[in-house]
N, C-alpha and C. Protein backbone atom coordinates (compact mmCIF):
# COMPACT_ATOMS: atom_id res chain seq x y z
N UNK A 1 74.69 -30.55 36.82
CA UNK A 1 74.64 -31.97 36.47
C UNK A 1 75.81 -32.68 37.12
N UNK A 2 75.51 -33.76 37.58
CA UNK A 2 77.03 -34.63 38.30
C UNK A 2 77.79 -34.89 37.07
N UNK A 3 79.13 -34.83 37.79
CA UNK A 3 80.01 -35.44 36.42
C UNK A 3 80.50 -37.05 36.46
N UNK A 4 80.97 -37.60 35.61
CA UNK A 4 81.09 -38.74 35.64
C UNK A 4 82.33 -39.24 35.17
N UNK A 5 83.49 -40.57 36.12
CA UNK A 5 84.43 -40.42 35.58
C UNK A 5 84.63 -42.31 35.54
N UNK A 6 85.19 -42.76 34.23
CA UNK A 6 85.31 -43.87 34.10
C UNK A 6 86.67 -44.34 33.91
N UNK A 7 87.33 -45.81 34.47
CA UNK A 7 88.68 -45.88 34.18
C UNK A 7 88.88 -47.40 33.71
N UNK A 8 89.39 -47.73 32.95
CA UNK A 8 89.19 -48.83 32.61
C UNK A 8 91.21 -48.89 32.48
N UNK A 9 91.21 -50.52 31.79
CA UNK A 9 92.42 -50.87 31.31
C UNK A 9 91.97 -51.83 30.28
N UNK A 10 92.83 -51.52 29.20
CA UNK A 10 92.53 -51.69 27.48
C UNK A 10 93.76 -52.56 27.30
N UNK A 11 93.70 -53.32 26.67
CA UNK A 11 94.73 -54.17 25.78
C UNK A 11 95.18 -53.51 24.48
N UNK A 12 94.99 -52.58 24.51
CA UNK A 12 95.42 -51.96 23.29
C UNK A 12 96.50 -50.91 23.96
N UNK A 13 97.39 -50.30 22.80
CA UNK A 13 98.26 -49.05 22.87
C UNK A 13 97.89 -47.74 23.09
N UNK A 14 98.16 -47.36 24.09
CA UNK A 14 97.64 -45.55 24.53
C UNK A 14 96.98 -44.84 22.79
N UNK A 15 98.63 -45.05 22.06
CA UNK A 15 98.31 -44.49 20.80
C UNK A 15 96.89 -45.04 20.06
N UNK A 16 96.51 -46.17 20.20
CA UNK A 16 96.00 -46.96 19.49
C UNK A 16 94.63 -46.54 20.36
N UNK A 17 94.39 -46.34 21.08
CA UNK A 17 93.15 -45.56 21.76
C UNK A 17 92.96 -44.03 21.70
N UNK A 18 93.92 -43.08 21.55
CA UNK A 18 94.38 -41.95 21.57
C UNK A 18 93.44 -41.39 20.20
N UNK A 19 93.67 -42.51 19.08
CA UNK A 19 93.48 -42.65 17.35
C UNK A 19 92.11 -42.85 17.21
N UNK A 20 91.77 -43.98 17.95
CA UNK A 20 90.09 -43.94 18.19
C UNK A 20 89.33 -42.89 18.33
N UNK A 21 89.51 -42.02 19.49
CA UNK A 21 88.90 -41.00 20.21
C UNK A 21 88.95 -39.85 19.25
N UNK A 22 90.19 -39.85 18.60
CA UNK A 22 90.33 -38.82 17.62
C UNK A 22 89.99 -38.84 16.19
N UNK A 23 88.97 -39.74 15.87
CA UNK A 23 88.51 -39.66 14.91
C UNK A 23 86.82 -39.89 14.62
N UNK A 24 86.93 -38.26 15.09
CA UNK A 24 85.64 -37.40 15.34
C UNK A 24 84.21 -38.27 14.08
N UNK A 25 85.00 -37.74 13.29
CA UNK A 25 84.16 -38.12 12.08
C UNK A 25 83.68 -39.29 11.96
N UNK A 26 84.05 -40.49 12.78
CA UNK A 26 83.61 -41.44 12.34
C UNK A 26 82.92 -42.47 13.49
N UNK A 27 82.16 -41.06 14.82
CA UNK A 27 81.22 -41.30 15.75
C UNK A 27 80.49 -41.70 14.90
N UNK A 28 79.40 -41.50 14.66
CA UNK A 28 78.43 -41.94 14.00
C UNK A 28 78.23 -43.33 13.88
N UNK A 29 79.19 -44.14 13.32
CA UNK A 29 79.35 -45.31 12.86
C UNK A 29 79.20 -46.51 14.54
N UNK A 30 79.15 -45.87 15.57
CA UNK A 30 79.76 -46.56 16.57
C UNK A 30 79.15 -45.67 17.85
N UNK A 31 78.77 -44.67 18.18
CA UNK A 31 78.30 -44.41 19.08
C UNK A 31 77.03 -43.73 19.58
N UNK A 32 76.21 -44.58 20.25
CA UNK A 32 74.72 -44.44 20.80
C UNK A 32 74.27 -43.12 20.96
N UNK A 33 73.43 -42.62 19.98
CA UNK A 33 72.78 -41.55 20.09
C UNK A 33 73.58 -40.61 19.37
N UNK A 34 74.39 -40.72 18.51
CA UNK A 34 75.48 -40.15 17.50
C UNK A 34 74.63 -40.41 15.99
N UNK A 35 74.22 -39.16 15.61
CA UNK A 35 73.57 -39.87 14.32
C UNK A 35 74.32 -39.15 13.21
N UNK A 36 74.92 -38.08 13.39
CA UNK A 36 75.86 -37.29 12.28
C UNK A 36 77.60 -36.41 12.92
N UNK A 37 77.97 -36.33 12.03
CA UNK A 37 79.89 -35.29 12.93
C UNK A 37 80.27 -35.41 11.10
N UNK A 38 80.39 -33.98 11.84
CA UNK A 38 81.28 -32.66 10.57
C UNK A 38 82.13 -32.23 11.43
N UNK A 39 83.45 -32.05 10.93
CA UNK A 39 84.52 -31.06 11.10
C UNK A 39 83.82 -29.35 10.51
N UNK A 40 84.10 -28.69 11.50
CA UNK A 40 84.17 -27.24 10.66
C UNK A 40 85.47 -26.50 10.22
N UNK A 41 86.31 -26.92 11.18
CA UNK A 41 87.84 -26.46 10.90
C UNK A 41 88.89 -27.45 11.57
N UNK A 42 89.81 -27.57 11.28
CA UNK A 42 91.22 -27.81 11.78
C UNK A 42 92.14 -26.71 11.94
N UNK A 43 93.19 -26.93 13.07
CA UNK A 43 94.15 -25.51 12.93
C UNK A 43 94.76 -26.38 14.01
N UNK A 44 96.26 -25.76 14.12
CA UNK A 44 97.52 -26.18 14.90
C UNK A 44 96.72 -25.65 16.66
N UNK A 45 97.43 -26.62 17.49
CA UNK A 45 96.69 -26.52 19.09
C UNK A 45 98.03 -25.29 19.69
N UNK A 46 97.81 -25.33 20.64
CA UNK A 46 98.33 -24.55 21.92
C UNK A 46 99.64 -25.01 21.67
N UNK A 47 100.07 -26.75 21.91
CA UNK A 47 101.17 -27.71 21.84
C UNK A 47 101.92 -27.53 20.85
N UNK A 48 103.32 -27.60 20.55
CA UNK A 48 103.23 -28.03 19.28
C UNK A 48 103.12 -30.30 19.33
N UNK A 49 102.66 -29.80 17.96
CA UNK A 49 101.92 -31.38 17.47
C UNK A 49 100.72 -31.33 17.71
N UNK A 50 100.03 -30.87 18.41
CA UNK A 50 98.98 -30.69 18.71
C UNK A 50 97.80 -30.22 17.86
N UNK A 51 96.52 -30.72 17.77
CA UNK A 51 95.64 -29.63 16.71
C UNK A 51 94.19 -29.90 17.30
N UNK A 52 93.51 -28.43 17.04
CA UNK A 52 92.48 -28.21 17.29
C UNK A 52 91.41 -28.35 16.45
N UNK A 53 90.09 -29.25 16.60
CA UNK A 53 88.53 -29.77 15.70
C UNK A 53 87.88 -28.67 16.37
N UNK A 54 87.02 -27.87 15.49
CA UNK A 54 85.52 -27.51 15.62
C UNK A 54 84.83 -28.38 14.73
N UNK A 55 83.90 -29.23 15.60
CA UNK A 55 82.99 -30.36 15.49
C UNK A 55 81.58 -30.10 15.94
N UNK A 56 80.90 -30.42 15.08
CA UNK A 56 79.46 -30.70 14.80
C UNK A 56 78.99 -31.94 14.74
N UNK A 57 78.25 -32.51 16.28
CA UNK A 57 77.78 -33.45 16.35
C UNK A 57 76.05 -33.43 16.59
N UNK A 58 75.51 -34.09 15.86
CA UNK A 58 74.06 -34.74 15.70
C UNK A 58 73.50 -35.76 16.86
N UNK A 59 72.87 -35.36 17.83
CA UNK A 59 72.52 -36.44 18.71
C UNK A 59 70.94 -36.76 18.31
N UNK A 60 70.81 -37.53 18.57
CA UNK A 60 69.14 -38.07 18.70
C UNK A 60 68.98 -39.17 19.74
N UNK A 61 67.84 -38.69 20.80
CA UNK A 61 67.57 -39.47 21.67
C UNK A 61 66.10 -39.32 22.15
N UNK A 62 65.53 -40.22 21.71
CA UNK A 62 64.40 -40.61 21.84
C UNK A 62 63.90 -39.71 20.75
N UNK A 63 62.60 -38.43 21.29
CA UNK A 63 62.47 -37.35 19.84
C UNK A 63 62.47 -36.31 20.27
N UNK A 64 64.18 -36.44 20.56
CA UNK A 64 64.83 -34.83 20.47
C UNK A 64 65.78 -35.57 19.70
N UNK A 65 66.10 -34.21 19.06
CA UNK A 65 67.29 -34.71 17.64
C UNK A 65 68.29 -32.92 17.98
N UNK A 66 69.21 -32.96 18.63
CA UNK A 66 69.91 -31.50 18.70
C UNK A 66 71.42 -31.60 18.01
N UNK A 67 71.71 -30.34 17.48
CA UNK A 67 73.13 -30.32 16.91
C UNK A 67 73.84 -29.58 18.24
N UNK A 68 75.03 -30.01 18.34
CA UNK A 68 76.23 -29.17 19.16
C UNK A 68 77.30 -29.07 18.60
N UNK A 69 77.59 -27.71 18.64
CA UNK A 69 79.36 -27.74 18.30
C UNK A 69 80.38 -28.13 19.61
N UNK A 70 81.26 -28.06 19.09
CA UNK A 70 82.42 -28.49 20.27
C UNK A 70 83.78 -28.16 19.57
N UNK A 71 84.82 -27.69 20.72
CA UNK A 71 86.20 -27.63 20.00
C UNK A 71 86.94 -28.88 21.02
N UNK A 72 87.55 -29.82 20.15
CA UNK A 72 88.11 -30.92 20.39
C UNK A 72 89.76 -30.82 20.51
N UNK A 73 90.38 -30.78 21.19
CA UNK A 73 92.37 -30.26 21.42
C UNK A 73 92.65 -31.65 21.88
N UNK A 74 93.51 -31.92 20.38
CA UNK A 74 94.28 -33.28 20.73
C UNK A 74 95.81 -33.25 20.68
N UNK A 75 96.25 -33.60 21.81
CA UNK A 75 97.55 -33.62 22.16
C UNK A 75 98.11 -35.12 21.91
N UNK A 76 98.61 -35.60 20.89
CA UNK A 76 99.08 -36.64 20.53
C UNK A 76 100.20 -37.41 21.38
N UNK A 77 101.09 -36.56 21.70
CA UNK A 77 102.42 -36.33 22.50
C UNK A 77 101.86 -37.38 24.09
N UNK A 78 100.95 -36.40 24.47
CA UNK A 78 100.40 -36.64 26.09
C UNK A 78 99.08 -37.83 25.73
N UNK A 79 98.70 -38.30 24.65
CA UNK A 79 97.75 -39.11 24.83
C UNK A 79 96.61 -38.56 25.07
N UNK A 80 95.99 -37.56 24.76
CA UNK A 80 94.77 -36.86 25.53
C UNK A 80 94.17 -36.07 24.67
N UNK A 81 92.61 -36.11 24.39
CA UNK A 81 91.73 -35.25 23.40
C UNK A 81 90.70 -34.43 24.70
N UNK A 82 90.86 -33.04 24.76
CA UNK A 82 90.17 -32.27 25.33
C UNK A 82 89.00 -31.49 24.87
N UNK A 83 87.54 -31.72 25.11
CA UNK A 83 86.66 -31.40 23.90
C UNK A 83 85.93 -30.47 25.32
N UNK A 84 85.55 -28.59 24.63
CA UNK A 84 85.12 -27.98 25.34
C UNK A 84 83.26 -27.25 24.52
N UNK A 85 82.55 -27.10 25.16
CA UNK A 85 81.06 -26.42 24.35
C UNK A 85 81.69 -25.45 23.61
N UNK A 86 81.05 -25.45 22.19
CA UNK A 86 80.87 -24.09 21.62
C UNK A 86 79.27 -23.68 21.36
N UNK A 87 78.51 -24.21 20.91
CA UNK A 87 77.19 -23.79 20.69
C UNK A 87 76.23 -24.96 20.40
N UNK A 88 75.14 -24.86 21.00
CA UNK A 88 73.89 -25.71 20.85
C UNK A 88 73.20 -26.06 21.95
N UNK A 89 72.60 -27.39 22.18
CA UNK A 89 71.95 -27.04 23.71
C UNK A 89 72.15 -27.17 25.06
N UNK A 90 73.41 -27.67 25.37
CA UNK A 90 73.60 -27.39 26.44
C UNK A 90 74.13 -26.21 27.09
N UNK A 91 73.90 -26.31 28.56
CA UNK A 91 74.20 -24.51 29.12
C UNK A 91 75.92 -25.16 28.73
N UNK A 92 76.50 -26.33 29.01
CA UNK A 92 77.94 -25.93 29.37
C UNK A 92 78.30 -27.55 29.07
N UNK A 93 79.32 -28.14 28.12
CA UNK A 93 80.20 -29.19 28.51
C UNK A 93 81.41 -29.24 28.44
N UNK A 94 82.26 -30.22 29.24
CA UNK A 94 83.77 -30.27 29.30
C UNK A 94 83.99 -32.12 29.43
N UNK A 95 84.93 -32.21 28.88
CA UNK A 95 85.43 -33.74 29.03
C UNK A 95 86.80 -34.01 28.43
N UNK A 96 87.30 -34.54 28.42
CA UNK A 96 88.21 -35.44 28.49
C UNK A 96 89.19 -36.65 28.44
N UNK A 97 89.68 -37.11 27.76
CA UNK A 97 90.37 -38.56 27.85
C UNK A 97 91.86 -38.67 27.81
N UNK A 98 92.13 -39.55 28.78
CA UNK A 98 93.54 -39.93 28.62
C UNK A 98 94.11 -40.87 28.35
N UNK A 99 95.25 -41.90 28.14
CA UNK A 99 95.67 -42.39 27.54
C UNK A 99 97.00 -42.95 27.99
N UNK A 100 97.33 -44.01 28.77
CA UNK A 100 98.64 -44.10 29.41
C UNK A 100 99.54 -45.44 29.11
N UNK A 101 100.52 -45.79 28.45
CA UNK A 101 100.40 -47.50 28.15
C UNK A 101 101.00 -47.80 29.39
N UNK A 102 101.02 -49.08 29.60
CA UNK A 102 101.35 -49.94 30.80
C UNK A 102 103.03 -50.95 30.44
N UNK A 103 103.54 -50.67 31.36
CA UNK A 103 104.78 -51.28 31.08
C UNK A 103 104.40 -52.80 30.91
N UNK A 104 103.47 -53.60 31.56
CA UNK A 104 102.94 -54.90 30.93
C UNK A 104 102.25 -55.12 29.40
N UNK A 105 101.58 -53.96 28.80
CA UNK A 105 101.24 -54.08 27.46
C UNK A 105 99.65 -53.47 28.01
N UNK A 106 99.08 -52.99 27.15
CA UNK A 106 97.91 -52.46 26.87
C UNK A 106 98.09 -50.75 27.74
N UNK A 107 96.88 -50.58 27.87
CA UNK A 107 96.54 -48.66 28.28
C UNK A 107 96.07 -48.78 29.40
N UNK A 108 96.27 -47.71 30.05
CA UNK A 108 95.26 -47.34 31.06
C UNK A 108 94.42 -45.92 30.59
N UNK A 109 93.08 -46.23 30.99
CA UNK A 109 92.23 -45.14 29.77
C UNK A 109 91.42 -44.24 30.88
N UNK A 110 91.39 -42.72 30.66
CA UNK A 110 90.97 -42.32 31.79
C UNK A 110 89.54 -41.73 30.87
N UNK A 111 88.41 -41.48 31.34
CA UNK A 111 87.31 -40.37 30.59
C UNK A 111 86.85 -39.91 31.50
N UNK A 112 86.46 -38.36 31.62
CA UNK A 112 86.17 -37.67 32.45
C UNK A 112 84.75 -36.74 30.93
N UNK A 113 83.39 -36.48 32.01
CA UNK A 113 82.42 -35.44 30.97
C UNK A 113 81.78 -34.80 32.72
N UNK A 114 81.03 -33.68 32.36
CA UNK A 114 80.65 -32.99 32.74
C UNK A 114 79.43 -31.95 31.76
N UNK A 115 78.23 -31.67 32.18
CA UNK A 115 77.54 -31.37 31.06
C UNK A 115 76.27 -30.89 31.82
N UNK A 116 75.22 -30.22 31.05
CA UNK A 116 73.79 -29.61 31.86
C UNK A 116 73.15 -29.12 30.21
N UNK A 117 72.16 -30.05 29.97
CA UNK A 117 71.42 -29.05 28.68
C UNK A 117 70.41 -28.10 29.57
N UNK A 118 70.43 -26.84 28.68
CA UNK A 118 69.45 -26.17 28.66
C UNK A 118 68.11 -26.41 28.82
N UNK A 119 67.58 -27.19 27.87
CA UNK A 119 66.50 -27.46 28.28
C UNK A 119 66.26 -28.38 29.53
N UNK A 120 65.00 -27.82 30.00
CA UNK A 120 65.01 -28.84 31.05
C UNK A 120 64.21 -30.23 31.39
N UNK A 121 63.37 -30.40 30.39
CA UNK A 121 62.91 -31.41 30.05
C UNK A 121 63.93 -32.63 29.91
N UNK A 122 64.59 -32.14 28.96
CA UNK A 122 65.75 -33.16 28.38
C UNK A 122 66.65 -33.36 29.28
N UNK A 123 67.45 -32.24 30.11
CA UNK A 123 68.27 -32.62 31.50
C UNK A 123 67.11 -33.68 32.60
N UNK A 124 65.62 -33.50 32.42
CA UNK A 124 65.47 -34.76 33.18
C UNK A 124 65.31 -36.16 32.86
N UNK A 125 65.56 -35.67 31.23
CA UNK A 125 65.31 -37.25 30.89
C UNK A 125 66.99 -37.96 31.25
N UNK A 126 67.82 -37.59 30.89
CA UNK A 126 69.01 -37.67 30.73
C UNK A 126 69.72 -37.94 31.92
N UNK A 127 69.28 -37.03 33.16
CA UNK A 127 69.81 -36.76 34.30
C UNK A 127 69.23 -38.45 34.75
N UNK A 128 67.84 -38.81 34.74
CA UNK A 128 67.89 -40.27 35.54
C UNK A 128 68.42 -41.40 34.77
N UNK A 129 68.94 -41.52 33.43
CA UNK A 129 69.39 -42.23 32.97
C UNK A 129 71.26 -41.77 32.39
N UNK A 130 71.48 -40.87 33.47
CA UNK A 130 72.94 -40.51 33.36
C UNK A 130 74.29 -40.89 33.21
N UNK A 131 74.42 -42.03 34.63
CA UNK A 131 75.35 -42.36 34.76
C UNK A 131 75.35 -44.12 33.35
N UNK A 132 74.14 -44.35 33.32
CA UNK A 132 73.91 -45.71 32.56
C UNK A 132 74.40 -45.31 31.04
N UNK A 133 73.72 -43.69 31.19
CA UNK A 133 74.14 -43.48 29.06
C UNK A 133 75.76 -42.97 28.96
N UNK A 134 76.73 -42.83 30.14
CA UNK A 134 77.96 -42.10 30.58
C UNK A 134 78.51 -43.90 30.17
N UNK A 135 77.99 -44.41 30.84
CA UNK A 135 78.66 -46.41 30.69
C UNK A 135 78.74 -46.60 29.37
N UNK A 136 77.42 -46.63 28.51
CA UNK A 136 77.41 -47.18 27.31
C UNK A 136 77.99 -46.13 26.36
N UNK A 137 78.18 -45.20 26.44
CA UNK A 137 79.62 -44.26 25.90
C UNK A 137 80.84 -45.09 25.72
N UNK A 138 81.51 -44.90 26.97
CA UNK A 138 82.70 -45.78 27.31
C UNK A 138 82.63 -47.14 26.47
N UNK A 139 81.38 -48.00 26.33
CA UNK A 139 81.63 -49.42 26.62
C UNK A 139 81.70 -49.24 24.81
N UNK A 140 80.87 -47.81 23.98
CA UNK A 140 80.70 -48.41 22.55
C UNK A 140 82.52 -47.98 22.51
N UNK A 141 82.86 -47.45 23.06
CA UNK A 141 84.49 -47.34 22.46
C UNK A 141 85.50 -48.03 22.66
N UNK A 142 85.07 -49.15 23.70
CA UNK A 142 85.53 -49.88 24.12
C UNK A 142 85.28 -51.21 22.91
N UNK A 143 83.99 -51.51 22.42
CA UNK A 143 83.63 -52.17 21.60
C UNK A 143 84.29 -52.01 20.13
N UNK A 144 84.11 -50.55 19.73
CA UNK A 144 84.99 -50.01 18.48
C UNK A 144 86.36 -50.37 18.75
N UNK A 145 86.86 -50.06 19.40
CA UNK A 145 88.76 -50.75 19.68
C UNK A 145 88.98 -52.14 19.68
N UNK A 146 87.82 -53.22 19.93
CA UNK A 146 88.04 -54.71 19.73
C UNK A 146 88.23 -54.73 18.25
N UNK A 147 86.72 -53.76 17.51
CA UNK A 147 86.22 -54.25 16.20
C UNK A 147 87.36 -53.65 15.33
N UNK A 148 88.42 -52.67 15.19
CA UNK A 148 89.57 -52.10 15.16
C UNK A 148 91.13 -52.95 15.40
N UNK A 149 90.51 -52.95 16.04
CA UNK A 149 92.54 -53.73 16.94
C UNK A 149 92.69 -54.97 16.98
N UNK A 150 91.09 -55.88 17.07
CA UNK A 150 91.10 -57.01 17.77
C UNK A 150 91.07 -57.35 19.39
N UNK A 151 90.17 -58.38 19.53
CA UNK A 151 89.87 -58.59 21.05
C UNK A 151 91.00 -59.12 22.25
């Protein structure tokens, strides 16, 4: 699957985007095709400060409805949540975000995904509408940080 990488600049604080991203639990509320997220565990990361989510997310798109786990490593310190596959349907995902403030005020926001489901039906639905459902990712978190922080 191609990967896809988006970069924007936010009026908000690295931290203050960093906080967004990291609060797994409350996709649902805010992002397209997110219909449920459970934590399964927490535990201290690699870093210190750092801590590691096994997360259970609910997608539904169109009528496929699949669960995936994922382990999510958020480095508070560096601005950056690293979320790698653990089980469900894709063969493989990896992604990424970063988080940088700007000596003028606001962030510079990096997101990086990479991904291939298993099935292959669904990699073709997905695959021609890829880079468009990779945008409206970005743009609902972009939207959640206005409705959050202010515009």
């Amino acid at each position: 699957m191609p990967t896809h990488t988006e970069q924007r600049v936010m009026p908000y604080t690295a931290q203050q985007m960093f906080d967004l991203v990291a609060d797994v639990p409350r996709y649902p509320e805010f992002l397209p095709w997110n219909s449920a997220a459970r934590i399964r565990s927490r535990r201290p990361g690699p870093e210190a400060g750092s801590e590691v989510l096994e997360a259970d997310l609910i997608i539904s798109f169109k009528v496929f409805r699949e669960r995936f786990g994922s382990r999510v490593t958020l480095f508070p310190a560096r601005h950056r949540v690293d979320t790698e596959y653990l089980d469900g349907p894709f063969k493989y995902l990896k992604s990424w975000w970063t988080f940088a403030d700007r000596p003028e005020g606001g962030c510079d926001v990096e997101f990086f995904v990479d991904f291939e489901f298993r099935n292959a039906i669904l990699q073709g639905v997905i695959g021609v509408v890829f880079n468009e459902a990779m945008r409206r990712i970005v743009k609902a978190f972009e939207d959640r940080a206005a409705t959050l922080y202010g515009a």
